[in-house]
Protein backbone atom coordinates (compact mmCIF):
# COMPACT_ATOMS: atom_id res chain seq x y z
CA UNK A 1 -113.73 85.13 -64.53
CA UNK A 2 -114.46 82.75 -62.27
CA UNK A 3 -111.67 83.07 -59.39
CA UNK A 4 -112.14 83.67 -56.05
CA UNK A 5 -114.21 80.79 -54.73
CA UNK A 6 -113.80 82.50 -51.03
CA UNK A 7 -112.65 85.35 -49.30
CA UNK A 8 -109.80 84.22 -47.76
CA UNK A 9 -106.95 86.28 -45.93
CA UNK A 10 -103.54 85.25 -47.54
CA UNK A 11 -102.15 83.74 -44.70
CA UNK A 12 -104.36 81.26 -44.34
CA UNK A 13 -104.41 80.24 -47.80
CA UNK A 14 -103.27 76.92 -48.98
CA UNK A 15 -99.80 76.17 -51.75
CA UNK A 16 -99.43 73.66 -53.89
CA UNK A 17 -96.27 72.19 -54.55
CA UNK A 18 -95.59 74.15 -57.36
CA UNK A 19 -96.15 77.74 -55.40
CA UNK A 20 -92.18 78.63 -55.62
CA UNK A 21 -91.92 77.44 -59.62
CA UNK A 22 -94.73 79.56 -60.17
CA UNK A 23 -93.49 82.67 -58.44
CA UNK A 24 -90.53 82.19 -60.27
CA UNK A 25 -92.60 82.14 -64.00
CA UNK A 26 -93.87 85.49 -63.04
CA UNK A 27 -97.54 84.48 -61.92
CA UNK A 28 -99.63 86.10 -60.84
CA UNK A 29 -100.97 84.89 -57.43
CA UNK A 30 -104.72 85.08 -56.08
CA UNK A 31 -106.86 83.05 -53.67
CA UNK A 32 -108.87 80.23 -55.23
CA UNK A 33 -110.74 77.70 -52.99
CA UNK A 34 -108.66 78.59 -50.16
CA UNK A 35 -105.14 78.01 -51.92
CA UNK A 36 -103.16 80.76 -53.35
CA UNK A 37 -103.21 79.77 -57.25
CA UNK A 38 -101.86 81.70 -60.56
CA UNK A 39 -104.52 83.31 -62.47
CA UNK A 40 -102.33 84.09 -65.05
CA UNK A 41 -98.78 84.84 -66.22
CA UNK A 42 -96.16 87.10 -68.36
CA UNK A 43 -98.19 85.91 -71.31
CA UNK A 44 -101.71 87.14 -70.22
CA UNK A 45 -104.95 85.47 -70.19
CA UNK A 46 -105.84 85.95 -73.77
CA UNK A 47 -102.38 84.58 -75.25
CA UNK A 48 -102.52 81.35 -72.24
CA UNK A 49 -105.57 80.77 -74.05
CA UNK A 50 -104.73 81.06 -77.56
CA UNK A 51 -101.44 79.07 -76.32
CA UNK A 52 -103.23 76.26 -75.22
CA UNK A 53 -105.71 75.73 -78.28
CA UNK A 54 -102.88 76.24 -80.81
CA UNK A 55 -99.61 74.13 -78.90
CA UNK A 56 -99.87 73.07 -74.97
CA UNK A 57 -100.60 74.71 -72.14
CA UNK A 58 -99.72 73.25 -68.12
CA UNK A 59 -102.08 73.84 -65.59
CA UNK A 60 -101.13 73.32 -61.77
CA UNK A 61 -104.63 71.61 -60.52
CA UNK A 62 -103.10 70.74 -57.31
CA UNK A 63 -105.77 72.16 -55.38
CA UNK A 64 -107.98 69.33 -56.48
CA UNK A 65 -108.95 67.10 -53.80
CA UNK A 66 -107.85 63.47 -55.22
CA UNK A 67 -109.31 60.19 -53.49
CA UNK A 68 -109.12 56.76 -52.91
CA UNK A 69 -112.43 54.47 -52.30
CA UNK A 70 -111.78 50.99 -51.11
CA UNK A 71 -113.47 47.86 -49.91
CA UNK A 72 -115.90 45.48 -50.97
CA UNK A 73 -117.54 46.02 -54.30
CA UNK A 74 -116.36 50.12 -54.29
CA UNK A 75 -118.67 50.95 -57.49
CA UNK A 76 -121.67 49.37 -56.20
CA UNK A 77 -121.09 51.24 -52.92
CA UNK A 78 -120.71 54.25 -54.51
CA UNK A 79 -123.91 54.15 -56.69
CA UNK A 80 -125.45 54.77 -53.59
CA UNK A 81 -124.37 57.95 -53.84
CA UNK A 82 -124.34 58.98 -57.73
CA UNK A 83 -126.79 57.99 -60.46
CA UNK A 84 -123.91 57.26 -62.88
CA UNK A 85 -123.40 53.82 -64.06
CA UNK A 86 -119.85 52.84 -62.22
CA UNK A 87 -121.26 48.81 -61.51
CA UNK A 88 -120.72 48.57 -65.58
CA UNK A 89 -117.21 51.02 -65.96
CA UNK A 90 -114.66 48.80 -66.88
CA UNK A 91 -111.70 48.83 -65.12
CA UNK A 92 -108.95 51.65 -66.43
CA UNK A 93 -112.10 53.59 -67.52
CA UNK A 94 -112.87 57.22 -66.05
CA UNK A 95 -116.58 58.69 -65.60
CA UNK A 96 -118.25 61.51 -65.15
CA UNK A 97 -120.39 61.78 -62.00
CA UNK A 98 -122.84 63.71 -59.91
CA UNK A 99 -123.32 64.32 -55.94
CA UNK A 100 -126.92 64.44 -55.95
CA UNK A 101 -128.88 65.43 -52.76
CA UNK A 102 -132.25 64.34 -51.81
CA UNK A 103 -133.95 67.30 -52.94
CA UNK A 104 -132.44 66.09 -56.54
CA UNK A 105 -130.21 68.92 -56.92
CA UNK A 106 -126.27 68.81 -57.59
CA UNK A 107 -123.93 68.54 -54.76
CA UNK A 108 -121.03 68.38 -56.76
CA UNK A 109 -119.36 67.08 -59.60
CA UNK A 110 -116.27 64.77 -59.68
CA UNK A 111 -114.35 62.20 -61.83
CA UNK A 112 -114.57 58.78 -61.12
CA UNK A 113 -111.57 56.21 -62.34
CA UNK A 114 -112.04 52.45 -61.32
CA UNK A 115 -108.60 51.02 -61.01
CA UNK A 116 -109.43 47.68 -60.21
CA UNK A 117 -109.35 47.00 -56.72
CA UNK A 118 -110.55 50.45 -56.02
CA UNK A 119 -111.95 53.70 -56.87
CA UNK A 120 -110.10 57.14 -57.94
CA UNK A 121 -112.36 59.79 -57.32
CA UNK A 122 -111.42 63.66 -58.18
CA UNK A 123 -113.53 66.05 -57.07
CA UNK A 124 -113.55 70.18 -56.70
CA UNK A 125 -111.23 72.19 -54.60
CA UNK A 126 -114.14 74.18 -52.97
CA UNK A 127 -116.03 70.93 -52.17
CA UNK A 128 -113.42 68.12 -50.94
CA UNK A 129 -114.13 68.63 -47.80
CA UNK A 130 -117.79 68.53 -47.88
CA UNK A 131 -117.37 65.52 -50.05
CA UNK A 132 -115.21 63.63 -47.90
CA UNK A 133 -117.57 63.84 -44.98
CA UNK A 134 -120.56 62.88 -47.72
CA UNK A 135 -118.58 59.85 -48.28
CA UNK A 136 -117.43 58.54 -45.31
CA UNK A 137 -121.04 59.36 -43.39
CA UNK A 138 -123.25 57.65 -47.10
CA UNK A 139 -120.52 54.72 -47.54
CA UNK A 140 -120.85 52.14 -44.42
CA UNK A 141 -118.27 50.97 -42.38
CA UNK A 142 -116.86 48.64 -44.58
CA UNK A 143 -115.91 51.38 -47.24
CA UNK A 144 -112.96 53.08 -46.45
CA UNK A 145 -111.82 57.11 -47.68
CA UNK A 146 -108.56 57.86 -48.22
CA UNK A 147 -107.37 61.43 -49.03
CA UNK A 148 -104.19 61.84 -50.84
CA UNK A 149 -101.25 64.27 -50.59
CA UNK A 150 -100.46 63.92 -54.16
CA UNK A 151 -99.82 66.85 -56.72
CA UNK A 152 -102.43 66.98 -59.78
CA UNK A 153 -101.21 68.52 -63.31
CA UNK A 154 -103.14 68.96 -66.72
CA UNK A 155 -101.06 69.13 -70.00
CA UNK A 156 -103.50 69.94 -72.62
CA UNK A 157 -103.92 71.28 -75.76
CA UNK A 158 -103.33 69.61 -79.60
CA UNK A 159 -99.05 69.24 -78.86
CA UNK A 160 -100.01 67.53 -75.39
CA UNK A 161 -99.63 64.14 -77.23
CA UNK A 162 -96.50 65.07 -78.64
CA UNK A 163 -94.78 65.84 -75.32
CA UNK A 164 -96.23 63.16 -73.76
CA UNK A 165 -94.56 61.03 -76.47
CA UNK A 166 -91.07 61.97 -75.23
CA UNK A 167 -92.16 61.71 -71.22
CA UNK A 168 -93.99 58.93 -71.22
CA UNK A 169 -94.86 57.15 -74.88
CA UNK A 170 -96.85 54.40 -73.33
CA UNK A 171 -99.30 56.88 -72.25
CA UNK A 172 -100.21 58.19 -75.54
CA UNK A 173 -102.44 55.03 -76.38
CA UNK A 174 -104.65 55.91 -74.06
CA UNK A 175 -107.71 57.31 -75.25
CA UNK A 176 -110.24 59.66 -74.01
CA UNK A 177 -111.57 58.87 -70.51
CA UNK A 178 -108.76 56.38 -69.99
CA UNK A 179 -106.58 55.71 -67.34
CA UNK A 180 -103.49 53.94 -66.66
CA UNK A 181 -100.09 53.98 -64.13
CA UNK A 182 -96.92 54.62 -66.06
CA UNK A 183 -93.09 54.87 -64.86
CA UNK A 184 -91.53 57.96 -65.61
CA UNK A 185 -88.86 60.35 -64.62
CA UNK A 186 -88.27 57.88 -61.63
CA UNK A 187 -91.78 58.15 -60.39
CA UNK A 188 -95.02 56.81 -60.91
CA UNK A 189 -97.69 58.80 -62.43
CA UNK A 190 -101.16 58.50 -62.68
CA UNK A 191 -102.23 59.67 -66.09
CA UNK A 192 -105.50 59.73 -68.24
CA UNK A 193 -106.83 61.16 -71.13
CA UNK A 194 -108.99 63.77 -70.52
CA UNK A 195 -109.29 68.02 -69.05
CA UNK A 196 -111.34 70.68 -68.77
CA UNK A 197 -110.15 72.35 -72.18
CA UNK A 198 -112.17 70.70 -74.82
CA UNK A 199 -108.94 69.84 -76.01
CA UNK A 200 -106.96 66.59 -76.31
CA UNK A 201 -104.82 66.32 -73.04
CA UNK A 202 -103.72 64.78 -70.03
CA UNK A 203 -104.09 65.06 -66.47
CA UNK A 204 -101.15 63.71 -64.71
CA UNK A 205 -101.18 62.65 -61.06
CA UNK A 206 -98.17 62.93 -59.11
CA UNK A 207 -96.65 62.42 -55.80
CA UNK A 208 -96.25 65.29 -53.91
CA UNK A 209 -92.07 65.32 -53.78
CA UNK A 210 -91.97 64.73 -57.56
CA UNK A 211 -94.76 66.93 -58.88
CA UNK A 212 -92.01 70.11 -59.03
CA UNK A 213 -89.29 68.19 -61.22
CA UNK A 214 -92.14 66.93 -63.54
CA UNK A 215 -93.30 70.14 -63.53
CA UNK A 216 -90.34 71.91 -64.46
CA UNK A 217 -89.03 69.09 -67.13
CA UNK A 218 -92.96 70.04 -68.98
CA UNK A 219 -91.87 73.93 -68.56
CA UNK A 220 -89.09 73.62 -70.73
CA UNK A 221 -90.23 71.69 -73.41
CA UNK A 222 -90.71 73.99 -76.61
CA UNK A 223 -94.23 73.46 -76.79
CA UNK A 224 -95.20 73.91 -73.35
CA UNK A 225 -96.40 77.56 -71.69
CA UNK A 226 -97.45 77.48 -67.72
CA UNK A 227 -101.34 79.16 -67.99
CA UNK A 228 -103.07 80.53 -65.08
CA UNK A 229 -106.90 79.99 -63.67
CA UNK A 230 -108.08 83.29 -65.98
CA UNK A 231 -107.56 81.25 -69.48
CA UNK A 232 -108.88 77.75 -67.36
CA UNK A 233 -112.16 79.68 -67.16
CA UNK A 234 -112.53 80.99 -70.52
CA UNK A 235 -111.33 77.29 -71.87
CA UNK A 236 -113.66 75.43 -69.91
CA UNK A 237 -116.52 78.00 -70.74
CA UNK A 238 -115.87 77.97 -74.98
CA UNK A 239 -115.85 73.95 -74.37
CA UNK A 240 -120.14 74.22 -72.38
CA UNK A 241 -118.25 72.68 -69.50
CA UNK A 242 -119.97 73.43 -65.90
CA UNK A 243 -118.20 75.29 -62.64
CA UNK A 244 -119.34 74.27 -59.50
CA UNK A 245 -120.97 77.00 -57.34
CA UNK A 246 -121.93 78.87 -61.04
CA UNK A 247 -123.56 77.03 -63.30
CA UNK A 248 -124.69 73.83 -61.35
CA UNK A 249 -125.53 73.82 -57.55
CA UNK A 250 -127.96 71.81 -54.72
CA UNK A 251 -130.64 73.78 -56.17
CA UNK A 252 -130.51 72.94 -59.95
CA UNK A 253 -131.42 68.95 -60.96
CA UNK A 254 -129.32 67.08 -63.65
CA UNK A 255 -132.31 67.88 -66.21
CA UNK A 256 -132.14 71.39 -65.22
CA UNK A 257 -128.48 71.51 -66.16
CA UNK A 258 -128.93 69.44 -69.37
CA UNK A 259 -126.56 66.45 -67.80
CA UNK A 260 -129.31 63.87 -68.27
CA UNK A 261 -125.98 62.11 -70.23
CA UNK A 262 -124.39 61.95 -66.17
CA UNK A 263 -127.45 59.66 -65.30
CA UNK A 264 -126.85 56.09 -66.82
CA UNK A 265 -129.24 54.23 -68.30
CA UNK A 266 -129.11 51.37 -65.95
CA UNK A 267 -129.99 53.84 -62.91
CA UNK A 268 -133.34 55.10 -65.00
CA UNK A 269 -137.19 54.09 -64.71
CA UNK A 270 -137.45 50.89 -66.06
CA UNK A 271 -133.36 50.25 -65.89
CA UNK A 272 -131.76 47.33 -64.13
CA UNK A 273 -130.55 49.89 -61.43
CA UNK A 274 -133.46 52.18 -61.34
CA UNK A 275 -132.49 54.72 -58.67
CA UNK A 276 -131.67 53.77 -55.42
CA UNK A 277 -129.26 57.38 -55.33
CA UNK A 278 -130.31 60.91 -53.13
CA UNK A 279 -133.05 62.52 -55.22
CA UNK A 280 -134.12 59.81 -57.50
CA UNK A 281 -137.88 60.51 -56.75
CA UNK A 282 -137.34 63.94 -58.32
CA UNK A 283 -134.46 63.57 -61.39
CA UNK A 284 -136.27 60.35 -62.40
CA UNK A 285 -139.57 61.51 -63.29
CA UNK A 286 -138.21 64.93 -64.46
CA UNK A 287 -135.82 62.85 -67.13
CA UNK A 288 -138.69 60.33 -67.99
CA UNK A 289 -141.54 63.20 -68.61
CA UNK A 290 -139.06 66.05 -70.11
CA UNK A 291 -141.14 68.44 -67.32
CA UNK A 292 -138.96 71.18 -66.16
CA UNK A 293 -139.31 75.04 -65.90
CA UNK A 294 -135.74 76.12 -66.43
CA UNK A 295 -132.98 74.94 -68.30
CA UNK A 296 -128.83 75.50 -68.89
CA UNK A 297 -128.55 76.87 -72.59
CA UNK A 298 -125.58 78.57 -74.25
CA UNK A 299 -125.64 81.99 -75.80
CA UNK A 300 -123.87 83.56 -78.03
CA UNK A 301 -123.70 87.25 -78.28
CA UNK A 302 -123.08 89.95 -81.18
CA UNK A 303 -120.66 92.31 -81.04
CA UNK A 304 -117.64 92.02 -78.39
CA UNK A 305 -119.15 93.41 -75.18
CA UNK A 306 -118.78 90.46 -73.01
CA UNK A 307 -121.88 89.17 -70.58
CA UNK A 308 -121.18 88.39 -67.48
CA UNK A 309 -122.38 85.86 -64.57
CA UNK A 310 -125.50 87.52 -62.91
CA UNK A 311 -126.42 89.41 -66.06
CA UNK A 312 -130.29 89.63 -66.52
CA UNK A 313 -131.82 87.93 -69.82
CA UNK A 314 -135.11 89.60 -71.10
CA UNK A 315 -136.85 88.13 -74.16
CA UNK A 316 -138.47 90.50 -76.88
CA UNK A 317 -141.49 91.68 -75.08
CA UNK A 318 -138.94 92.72 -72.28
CA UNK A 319 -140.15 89.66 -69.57
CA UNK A 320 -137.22 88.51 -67.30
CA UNK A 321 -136.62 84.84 -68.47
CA UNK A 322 -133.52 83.87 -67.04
CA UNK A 323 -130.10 84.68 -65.81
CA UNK A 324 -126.49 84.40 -67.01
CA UNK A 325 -123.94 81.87 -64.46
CA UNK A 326 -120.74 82.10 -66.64
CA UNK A 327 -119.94 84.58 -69.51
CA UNK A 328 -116.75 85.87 -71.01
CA UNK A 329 -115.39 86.67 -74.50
CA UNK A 330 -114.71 83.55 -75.75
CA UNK A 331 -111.14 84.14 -77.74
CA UNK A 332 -111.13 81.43 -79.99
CA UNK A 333 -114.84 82.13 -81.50
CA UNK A 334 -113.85 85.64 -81.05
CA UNK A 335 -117.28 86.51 -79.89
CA UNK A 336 -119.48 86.61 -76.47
CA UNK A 337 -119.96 83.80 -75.13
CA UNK A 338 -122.75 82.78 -71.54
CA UNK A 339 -123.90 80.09 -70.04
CA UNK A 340 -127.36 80.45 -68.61
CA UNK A 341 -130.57 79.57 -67.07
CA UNK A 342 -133.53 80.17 -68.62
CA UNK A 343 -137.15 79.62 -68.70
CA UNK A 344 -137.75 76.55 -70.43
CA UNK A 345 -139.97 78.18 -73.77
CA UNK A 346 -137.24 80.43 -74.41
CA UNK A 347 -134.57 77.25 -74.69
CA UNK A 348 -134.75 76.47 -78.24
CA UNK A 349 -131.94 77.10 -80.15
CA UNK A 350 -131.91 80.05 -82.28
CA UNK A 351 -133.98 81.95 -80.47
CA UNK A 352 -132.97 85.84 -79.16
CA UNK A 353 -132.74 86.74 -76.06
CA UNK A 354 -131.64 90.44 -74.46
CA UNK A 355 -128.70 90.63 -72.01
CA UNK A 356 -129.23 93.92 -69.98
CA UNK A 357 -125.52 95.14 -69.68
CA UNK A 358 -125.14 98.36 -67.52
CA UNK A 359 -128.70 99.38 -68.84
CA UNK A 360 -128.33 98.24 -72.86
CA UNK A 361 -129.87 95.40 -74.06
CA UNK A 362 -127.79 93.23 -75.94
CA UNK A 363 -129.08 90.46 -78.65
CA UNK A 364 -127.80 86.93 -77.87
CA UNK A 365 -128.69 83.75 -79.63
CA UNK A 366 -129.12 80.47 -78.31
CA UNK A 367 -126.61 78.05 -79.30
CA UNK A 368 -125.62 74.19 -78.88
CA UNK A 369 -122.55 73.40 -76.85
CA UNK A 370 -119.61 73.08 -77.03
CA UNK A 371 -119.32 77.05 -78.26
CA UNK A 372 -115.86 75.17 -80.05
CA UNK A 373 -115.45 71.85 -81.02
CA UNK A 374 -114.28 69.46 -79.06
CA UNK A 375 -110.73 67.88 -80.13
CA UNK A 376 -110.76 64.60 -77.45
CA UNK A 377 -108.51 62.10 -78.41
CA UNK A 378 -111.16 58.84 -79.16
CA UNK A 379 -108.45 56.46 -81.17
């Protein structure tokens, strides 16, 4: 697992609202990103993450850093920036975006929601502060930043529509990648259709004062288990999503990590935005000519032995092609399951390649993602 983004010394780590309600679940704290974060609790990783594919699971993602983007024309500002399409996102619509660099690599990923008037951006607790000063120095003046102190919660799995019904029933006609304002418990929440699960959900922001009471009210409802950062990882991993710092980085291109999808149309060679983002002169030509030497595959492994990040792939004639960035046993396929990069002639799917584990070399095929199908709630 994934879960200590930084050595940190616990006294300088960060809470979230919800620190005290989850000391008082029986979590289990460690430092993540420089915040003190459950990895898991009295139910154990394995049952959080059978919990959460089978009923609902609530996951504090307060740690998040959660952003406001304002002034004149916010999306085409921000295309400066990312070679998603946001000019063409319709308003209450969410996106998927890169940080690209100039070298083409990735400098992060992030959510972007426009709202209207403005811009919600999401991006990763390890990088907000990187990203805010990426912002505020590639937006010009008339572009302003705001952080915000709010409280960010995920309610996901297949029962996450069914306690939404009874918190807020307006919300559940939203569907996946929308986003929408709704009244609720006396407070206004932020809510859209979409996680890091693979599963149908929610991600709920929340103001800072009332992110405990909401939190508590989804605690109690039958459905509803609190799950930790251990079962986050192996969710996000059986659903082919990427984590930051692992499986995509400033070194590795959008075509490198098979997001190709994260670069619109509009913002290709020969589209009515061609470039005009960091790195274009390198993730343009490598989309438009398919020429790249490595690429992110999934793997799928026999046996149970899981295959760890940093593991070593060999192919049959025992020729390092590549190297594992996320592996665990993935639960609900109930077999091993990697992310990895590999040389490009050893991509195709189907094909074997050896995982040296503590000296043994063990077979693992090359699959499509998502390792489990998605459930995303499309109306």
């Amino acid at each position: 697992m994934h879960l200590c983004e930084e050595a940190t010394m616990d006294d300088d780590l960060h809470q979230t609202p919800l620190h005290d309600l989850h000391l008082s679940l029986g979590a289990k704290m460690v430092p993540f990103a420089g915040y003190s974060m459950p990895v898991q609790y009295a139910l154990g990783v394995k049952k959080e993450h059978e919990h959460t594919r089978n009923a609902c699971g609530l996951f504090d993602v307060s740690h998040m850093g959660q952003l406001l983007i304002s002034g004149p024309t916010p999306a085409q500002a921000i295309e400066t920036l990312v070679p998603a399409d946001i000019v063409d996102l319709p308003a209450g619509m969410q996106r998927y975006a890169l940080f690209t660099g100039n070298e083409g690599g990735i400098l992060d990923d992030l959510m972007i929601v426009n709202r209207g008037d403005d811009l919600y951006v999401v991006v990763n607790a390890a990088c907000k502060d990187q990203d805010v000063t990426h912002l505020r120095t590639g937006l010009d003046a008339a572009h302003q930043v705001e952080v915000l102190d709010r409280s960010l919660l995920a309610l996901q799995g297949p029962q996450a529509k069914d306690v939404m019904a009874r918190l807020c029933p307006a919300a559940c006609d939203l569907v996946f990648m929308r986003h929408g304002q709704f009244d609720a418990l006396g407070t206004t929440l932020w809510i859209s259709r979409s996680g890091y699960t693979g599963e149908d959900g929610f991600e709920i922001s929340v103001s800072r004062d009332a992110a405990e009471t909401l939190a508590r009210w989804l605690v109690e409802q039958p459905e509803v288990e609190p799950i930790g950062l251990g079962a986050r990882d192996s969710l996000r991993l059986e659903a082919g999503l990427c984590l930051y710092g692992h499986d995509l980085d400033a070194h590795t291109t959008p075509a490198e990590a098979s997001l190709i999808w994260a670069v619109g149309k509009a913002r290709r060679i020969g589209g009515e935005r061609e470039g005009g983002f960091p790195g274009a002169d390198v993730i343009l030509p490598q989309i438009d000519t398919k020429r790249i030497v490595r690429k992110r595959v999934g793997l799928v492994g026999e046996g149970r032995a899981p295959v760890r990040e940093g593991t070593r792939l060999y192919d049959d004639a025992d020729r390092h092609v590549g190297q594992v960035t996320s592996g665990s046993f993935g639960p609900t396929l109930g077999k091993p399951v990697a992310m990895a990069y590999v040389d490009v002639e050893w991509a195709g799917v189907e094909t074997t390649l050896y995982a040296d584990v503590r000296g043994k070399r063990l077979p693992m095929r090359v699959t499509r993602m998502p390792f489990v199908p998605a459930n995303y709630y499309r109306g």
